[in-house]
N, C-alpha and C. Protein backbone atom coordinates (compact mmCIF):
# COMPACT_ATOMS: atom_id res chain seq x y z
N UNK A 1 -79.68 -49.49 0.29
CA UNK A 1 -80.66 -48.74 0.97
C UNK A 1 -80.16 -48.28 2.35
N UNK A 2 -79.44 -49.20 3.05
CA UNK A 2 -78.92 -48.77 4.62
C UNK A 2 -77.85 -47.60 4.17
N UNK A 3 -77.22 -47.95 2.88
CA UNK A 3 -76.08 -47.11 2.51
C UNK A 3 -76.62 -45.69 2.65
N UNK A 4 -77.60 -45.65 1.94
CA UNK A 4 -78.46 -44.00 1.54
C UNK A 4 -79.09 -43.46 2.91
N UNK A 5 -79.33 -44.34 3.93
CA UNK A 5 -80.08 -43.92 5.01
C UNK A 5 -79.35 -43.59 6.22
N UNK A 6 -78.42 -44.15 6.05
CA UNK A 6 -77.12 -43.83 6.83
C UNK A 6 -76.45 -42.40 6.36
N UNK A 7 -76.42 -42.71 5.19
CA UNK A 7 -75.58 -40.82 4.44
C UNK A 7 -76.91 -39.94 5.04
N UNK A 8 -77.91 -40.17 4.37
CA UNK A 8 -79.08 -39.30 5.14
C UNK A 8 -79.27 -38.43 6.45
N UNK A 9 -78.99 -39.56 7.10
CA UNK A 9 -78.83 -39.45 8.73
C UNK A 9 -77.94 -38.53 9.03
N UNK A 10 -76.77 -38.85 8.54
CA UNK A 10 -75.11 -38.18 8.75
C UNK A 10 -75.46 -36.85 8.42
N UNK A 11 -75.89 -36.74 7.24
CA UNK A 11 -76.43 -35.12 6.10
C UNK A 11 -77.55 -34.63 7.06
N UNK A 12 -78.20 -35.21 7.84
CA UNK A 12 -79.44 -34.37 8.91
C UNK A 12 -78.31 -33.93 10.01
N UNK A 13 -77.69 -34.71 10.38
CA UNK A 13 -77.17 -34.72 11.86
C UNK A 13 -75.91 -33.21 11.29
N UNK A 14 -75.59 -33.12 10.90
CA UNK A 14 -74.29 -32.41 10.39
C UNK A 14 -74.92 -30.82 10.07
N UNK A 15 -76.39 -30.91 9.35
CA UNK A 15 -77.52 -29.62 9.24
C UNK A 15 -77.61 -29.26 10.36
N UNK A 16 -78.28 -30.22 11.28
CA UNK A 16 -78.55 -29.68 12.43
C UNK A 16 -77.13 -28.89 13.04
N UNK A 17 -76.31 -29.63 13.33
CA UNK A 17 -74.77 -29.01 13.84
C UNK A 17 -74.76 -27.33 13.30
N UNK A 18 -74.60 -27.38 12.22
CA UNK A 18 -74.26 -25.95 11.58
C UNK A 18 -75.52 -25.04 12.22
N UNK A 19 -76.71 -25.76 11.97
CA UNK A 19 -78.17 -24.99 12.59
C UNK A 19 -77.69 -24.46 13.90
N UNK A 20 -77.22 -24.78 14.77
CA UNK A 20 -76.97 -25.20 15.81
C UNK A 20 -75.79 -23.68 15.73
N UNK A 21 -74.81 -24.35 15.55
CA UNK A 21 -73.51 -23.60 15.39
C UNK A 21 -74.12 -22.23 15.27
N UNK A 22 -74.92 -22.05 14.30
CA UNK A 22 -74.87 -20.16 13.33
C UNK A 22 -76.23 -19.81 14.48
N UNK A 23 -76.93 -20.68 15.36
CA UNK A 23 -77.90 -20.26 15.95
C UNK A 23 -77.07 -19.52 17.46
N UNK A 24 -75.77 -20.42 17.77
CA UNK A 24 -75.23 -19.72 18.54
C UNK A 24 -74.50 -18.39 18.90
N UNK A 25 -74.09 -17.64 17.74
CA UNK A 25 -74.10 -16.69 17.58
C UNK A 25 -75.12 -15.20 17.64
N UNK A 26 -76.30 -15.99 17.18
CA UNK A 26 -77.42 -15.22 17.13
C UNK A 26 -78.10 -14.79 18.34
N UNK A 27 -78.32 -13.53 19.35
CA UNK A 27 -79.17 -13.42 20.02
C UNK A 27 -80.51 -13.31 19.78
N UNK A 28 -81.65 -13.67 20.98
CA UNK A 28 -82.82 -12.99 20.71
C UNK A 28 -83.15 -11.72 20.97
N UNK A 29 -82.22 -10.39 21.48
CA UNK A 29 -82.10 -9.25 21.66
C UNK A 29 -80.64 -8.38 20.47
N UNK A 30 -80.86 -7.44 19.85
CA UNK A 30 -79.91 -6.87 19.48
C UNK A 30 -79.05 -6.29 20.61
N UNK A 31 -78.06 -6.02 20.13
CA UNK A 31 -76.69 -5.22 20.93
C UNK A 31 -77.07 -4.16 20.77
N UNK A 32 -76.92 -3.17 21.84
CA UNK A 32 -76.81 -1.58 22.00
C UNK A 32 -75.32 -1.13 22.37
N UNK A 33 -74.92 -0.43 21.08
CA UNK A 33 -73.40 -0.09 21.49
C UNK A 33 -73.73 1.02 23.18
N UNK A 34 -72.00 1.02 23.32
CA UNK A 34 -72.21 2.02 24.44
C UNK A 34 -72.95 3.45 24.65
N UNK A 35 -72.73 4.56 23.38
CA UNK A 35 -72.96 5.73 23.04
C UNK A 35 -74.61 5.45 23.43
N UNK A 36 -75.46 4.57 22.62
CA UNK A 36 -76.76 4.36 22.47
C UNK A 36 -77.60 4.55 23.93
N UNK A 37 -76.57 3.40 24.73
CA UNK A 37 -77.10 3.19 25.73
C UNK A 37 -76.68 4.26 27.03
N UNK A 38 -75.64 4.94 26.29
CA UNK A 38 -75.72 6.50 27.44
C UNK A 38 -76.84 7.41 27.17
N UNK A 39 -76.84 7.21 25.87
CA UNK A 39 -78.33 8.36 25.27
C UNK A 39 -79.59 7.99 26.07
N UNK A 40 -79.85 6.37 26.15
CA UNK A 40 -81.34 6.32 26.82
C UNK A 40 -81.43 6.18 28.01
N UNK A 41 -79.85 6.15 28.79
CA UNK A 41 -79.62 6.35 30.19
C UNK A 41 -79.97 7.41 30.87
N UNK A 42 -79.69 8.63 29.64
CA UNK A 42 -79.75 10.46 30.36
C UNK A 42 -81.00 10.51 29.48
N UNK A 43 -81.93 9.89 28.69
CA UNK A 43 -82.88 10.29 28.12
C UNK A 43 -83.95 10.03 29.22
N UNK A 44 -83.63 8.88 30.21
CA UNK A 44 -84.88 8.12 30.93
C UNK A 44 -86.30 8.62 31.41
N UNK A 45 -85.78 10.41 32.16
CA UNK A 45 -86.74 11.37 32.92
C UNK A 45 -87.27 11.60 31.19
N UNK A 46 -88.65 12.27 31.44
CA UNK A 46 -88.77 13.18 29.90
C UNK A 46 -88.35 14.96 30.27
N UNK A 47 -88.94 15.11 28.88
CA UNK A 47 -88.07 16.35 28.97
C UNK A 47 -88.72 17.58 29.67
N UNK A 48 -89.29 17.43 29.93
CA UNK A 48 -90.26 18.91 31.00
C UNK A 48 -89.18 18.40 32.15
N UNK A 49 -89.20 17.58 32.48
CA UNK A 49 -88.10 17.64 34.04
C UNK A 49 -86.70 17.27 33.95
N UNK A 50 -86.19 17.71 32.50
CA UNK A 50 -84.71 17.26 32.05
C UNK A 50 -84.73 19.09 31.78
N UNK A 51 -85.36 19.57 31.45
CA UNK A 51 -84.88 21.22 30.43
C UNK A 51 -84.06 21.93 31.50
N UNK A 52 -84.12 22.07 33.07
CA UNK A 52 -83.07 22.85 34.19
C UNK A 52 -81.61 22.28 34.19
N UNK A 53 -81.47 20.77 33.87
CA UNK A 53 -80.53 20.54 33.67
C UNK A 53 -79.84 20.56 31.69
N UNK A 54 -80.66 21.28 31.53
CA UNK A 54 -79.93 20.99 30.04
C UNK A 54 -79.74 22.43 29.95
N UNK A 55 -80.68 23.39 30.36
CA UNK A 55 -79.91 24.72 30.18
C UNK A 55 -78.54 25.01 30.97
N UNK A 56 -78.55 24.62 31.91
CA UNK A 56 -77.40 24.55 32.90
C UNK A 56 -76.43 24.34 32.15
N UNK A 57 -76.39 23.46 32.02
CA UNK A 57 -75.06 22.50 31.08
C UNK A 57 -75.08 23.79 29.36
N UNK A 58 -75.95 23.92 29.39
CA UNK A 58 -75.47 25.02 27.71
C UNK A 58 -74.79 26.26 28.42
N UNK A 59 -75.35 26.59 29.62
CA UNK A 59 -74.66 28.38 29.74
C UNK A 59 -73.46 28.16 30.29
N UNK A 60 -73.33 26.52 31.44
CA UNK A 60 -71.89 26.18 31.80
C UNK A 60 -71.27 26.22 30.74
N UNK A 61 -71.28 25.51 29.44
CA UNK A 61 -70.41 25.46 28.27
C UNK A 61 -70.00 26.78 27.45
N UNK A 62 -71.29 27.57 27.30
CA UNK A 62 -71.18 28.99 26.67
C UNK A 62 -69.79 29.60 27.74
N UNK A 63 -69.91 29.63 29.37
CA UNK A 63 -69.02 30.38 30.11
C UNK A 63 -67.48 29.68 29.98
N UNK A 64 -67.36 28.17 30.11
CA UNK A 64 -65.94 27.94 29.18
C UNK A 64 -65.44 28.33 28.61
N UNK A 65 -66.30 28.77 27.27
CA UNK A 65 -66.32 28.96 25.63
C UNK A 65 -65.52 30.18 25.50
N UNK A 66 -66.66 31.39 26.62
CA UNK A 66 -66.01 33.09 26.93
C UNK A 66 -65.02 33.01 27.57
N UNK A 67 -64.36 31.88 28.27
CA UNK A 67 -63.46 32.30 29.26
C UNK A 67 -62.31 31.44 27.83
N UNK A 68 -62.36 30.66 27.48
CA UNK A 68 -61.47 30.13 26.98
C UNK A 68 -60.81 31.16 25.74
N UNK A 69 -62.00 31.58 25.23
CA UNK A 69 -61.60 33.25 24.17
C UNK A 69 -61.57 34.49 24.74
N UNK A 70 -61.68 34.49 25.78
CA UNK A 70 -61.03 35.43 26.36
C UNK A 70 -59.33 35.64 26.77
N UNK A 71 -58.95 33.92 27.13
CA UNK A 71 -58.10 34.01 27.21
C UNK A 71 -56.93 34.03 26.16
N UNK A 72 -57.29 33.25 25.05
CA UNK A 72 -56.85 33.30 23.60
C UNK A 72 -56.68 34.76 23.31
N UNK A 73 -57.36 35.86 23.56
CA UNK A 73 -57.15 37.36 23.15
C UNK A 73 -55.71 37.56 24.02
N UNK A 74 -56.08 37.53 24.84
CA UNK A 74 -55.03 38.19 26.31
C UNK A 74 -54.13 37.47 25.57
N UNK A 75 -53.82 36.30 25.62
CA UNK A 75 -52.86 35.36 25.14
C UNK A 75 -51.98 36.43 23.66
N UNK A 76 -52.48 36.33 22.61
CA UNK A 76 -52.39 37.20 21.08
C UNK A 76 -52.07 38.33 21.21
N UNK A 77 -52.86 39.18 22.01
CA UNK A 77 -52.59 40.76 22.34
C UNK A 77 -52.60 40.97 23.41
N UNK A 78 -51.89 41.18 24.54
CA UNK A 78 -52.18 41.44 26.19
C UNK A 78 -51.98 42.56 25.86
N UNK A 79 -52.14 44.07 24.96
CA UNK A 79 -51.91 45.35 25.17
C UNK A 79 -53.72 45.77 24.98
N UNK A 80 -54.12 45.18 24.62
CA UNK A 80 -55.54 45.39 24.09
C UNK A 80 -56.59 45.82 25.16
N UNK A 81 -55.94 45.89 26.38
CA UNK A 81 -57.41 45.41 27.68
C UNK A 81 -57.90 47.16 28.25
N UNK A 82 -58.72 47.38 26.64
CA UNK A 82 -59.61 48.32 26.20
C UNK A 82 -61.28 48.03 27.31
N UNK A 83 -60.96 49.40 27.93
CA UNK A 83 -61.93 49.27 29.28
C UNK A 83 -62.62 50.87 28.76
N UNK A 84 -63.51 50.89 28.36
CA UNK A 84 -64.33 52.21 28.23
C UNK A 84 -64.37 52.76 29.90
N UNK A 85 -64.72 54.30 29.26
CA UNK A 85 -65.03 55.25 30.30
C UNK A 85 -66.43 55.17 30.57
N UNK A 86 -67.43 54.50 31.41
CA UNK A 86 -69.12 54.37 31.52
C UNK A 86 -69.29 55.69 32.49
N UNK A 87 -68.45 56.33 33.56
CA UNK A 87 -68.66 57.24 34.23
C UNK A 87 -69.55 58.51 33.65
N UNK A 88 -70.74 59.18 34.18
CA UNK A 88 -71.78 59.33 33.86
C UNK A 88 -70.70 61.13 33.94
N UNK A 89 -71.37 61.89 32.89
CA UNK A 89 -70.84 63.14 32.62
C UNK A 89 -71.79 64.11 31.68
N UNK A 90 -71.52 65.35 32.50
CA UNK A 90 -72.54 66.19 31.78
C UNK A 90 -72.69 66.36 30.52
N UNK A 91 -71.29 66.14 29.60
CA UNK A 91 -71.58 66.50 28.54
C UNK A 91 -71.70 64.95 27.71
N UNK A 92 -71.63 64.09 27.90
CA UNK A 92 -72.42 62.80 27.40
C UNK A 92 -73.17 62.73 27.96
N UNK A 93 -74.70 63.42 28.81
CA UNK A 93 -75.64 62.73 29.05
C UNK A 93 -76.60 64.24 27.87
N UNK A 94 -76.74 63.68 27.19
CA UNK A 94 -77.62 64.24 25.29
C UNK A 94 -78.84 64.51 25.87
N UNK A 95 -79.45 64.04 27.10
CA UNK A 95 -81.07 64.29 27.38
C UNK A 95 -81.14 64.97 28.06
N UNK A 96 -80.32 64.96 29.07
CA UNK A 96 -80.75 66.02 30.25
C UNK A 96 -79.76 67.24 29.65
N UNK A 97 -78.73 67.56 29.73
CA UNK A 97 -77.61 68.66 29.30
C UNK A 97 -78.27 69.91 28.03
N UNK A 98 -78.26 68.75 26.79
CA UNK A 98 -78.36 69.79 25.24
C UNK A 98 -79.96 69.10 24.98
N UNK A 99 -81.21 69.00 26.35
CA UNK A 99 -82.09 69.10 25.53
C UNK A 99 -83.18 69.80 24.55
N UNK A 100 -82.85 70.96 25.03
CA UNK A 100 -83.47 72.41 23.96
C UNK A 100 -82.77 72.91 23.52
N UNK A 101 -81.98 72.24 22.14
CA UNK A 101 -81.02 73.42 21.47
C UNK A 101 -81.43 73.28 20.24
N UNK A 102 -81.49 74.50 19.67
CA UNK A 102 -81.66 74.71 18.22
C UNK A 102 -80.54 74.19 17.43
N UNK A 103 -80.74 73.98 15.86
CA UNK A 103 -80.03 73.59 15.09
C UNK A 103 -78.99 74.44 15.08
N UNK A 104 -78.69 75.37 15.39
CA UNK A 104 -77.42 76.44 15.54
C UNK A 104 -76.63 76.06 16.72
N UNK A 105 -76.81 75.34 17.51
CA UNK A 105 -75.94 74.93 18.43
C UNK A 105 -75.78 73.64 18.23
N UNK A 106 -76.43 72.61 17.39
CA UNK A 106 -76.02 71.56 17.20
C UNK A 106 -74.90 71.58 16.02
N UNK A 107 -74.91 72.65 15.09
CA UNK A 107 -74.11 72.87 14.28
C UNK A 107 -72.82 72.61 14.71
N UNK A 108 -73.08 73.78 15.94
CA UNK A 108 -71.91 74.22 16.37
C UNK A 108 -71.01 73.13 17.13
N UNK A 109 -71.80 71.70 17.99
CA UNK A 109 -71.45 71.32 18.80
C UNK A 109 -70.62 70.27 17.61
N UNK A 110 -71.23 70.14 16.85
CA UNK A 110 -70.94 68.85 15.62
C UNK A 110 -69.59 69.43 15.14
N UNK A 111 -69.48 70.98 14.78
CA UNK A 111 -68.22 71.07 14.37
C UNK A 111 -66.79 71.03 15.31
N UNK A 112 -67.51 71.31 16.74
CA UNK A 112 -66.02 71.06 17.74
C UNK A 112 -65.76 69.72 17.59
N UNK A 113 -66.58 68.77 17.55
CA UNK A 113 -66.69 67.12 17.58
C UNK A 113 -65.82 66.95 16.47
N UNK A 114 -65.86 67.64 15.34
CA UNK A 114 -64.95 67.43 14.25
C UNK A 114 -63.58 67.85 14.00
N UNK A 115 -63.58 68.89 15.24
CA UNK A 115 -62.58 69.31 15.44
C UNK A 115 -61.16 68.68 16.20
N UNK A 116 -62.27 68.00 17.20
CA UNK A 116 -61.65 67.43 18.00
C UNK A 116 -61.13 66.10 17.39
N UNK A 117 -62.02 65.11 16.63
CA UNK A 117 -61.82 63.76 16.26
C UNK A 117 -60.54 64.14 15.02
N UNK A 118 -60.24 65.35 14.56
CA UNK A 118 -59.23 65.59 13.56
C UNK A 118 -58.27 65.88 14.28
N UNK A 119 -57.87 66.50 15.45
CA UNK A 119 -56.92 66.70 16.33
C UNK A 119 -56.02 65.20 17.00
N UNK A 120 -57.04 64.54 17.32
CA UNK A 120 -56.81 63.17 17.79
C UNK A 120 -56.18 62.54 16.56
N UNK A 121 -56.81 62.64 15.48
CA UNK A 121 -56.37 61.78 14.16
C UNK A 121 -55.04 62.44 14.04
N UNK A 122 -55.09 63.42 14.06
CA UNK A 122 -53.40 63.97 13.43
C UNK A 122 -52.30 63.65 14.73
N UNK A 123 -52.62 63.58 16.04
CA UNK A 123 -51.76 63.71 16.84
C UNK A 123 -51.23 61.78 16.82
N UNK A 124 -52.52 61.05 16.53
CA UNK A 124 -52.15 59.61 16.69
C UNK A 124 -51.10 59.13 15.13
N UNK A 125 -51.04 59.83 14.03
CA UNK A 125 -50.78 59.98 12.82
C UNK A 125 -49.21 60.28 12.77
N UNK A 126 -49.07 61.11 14.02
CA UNK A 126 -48.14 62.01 14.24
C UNK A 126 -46.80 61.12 14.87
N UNK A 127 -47.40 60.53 16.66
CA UNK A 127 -47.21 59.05 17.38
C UNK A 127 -46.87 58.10 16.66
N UNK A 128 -47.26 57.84 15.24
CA UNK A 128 -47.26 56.44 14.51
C UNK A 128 -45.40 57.08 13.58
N UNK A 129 -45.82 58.07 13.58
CA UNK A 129 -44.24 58.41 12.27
C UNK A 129 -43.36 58.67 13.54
N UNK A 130 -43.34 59.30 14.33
CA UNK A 130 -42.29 59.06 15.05
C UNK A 130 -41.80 57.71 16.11
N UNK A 131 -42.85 56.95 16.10
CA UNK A 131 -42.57 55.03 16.57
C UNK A 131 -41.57 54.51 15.03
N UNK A 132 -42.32 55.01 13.84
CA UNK A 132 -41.52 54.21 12.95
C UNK A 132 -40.08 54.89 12.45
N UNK A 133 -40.12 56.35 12.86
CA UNK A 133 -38.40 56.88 12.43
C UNK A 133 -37.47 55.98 13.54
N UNK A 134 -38.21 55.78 15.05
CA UNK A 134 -37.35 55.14 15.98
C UNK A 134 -36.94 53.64 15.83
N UNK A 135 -37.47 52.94 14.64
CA UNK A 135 -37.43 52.04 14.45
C UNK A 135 -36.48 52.26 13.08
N UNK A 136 -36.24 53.02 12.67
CA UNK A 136 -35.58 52.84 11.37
C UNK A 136 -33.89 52.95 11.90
N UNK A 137 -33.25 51.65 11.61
CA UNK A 137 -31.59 51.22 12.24
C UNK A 137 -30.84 52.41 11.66
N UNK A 138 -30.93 53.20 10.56
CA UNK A 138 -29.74 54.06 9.59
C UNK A 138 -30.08 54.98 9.60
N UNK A 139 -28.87 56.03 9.21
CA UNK A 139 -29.49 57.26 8.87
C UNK A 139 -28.31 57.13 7.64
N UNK A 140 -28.95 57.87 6.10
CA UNK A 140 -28.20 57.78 4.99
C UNK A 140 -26.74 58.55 5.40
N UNK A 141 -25.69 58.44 4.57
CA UNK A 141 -24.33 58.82 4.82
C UNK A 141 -24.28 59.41 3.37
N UNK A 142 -24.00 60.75 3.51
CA UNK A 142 -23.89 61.87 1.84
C UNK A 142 -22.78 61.77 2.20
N UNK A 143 -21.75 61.81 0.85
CA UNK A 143 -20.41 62.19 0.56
C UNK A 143 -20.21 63.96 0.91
N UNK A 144 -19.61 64.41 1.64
CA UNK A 144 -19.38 66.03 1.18
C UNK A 144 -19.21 66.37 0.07
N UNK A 145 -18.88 66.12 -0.87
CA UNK A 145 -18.95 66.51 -2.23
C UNK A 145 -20.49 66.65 -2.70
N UNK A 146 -21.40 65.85 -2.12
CA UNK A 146 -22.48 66.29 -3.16
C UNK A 146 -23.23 66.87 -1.52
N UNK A 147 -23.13 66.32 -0.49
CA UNK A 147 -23.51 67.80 0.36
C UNK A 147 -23.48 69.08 -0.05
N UNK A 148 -22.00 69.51 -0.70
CA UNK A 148 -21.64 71.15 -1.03
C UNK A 148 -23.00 71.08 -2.31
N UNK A 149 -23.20 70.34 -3.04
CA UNK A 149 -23.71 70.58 -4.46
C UNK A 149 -25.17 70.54 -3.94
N UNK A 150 -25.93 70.31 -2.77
CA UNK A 150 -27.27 70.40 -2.28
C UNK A 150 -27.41 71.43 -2.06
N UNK A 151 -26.09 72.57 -0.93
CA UNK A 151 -26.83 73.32 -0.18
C UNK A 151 -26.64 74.63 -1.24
């Protein structure tokens, strides 16, 4: 009987230990990783008196964003830095200039416009074959014998 009450004892005392042991591990609060606890750090104000600083921070990032692809272009193509003409001119301003014209002068104005945008096309058409003859290293070499038999 002392035998069994003694093992008993030992078998409580040894429960408790482990109780003990796995209780030490255990908090009475969970862990908040770091990320969590930055979120409810910048969450703290609510959001009616957080929104000036949160737009801020989006249009700061948007202006990075443009400057950073902006520079990526320049970077790829630096021939590109295509700047329109905005300078105000009589014959692009359509409201005040050609505002009472009959369909006979719009005809007319539409066909110089076509005239013109075909002039441009052929002359840039024109620019492009003579960039690529200057680029071509050879010029063929005919035997005189079949020269005489061409001309």
């Amino acid at each position: 009987m002392q035998i069994e009450k003694c093992k008993n004892e030992k078998i409580e005392i040894l429960k408790k230990e482990l109780e003990e042991n796995e209780l030490k591990h255990l908090k009475s609060q969970p862990e908040i990783n770091q990320e969590s606890s930055m979120l409810v750090g910048q969450r703290s104000k609510p959001l009616h008196l957080r929104t000036e600083e949160i737009l801020s921070a989006q249009k700061a990032k948007q202006n990075r964003l443009k400057d950073q692809m902006n520079m990526e272009k320049e970077l790829k193509d630096p021939t590109s830095n295509h700047k329109p003409n905005l300078e105000w001119t009589r014959e692009r301003s359509f409201s005040s200039a050609k505002k009472n014209r009959d369909y006979k002068e719009f005809i007319k104005d539409v066909e110089g416009w076509y005239k013109k945008r075909n002039e441009k096309i052929q002359t840039s058409q024109l620019n492009n074959l003579k960039e690529d003859f200057k680029k071509m290293p050879f010029r063929p070499q005919i035997n005189k014998k079949r020269k005489n038999l061409t001309v």
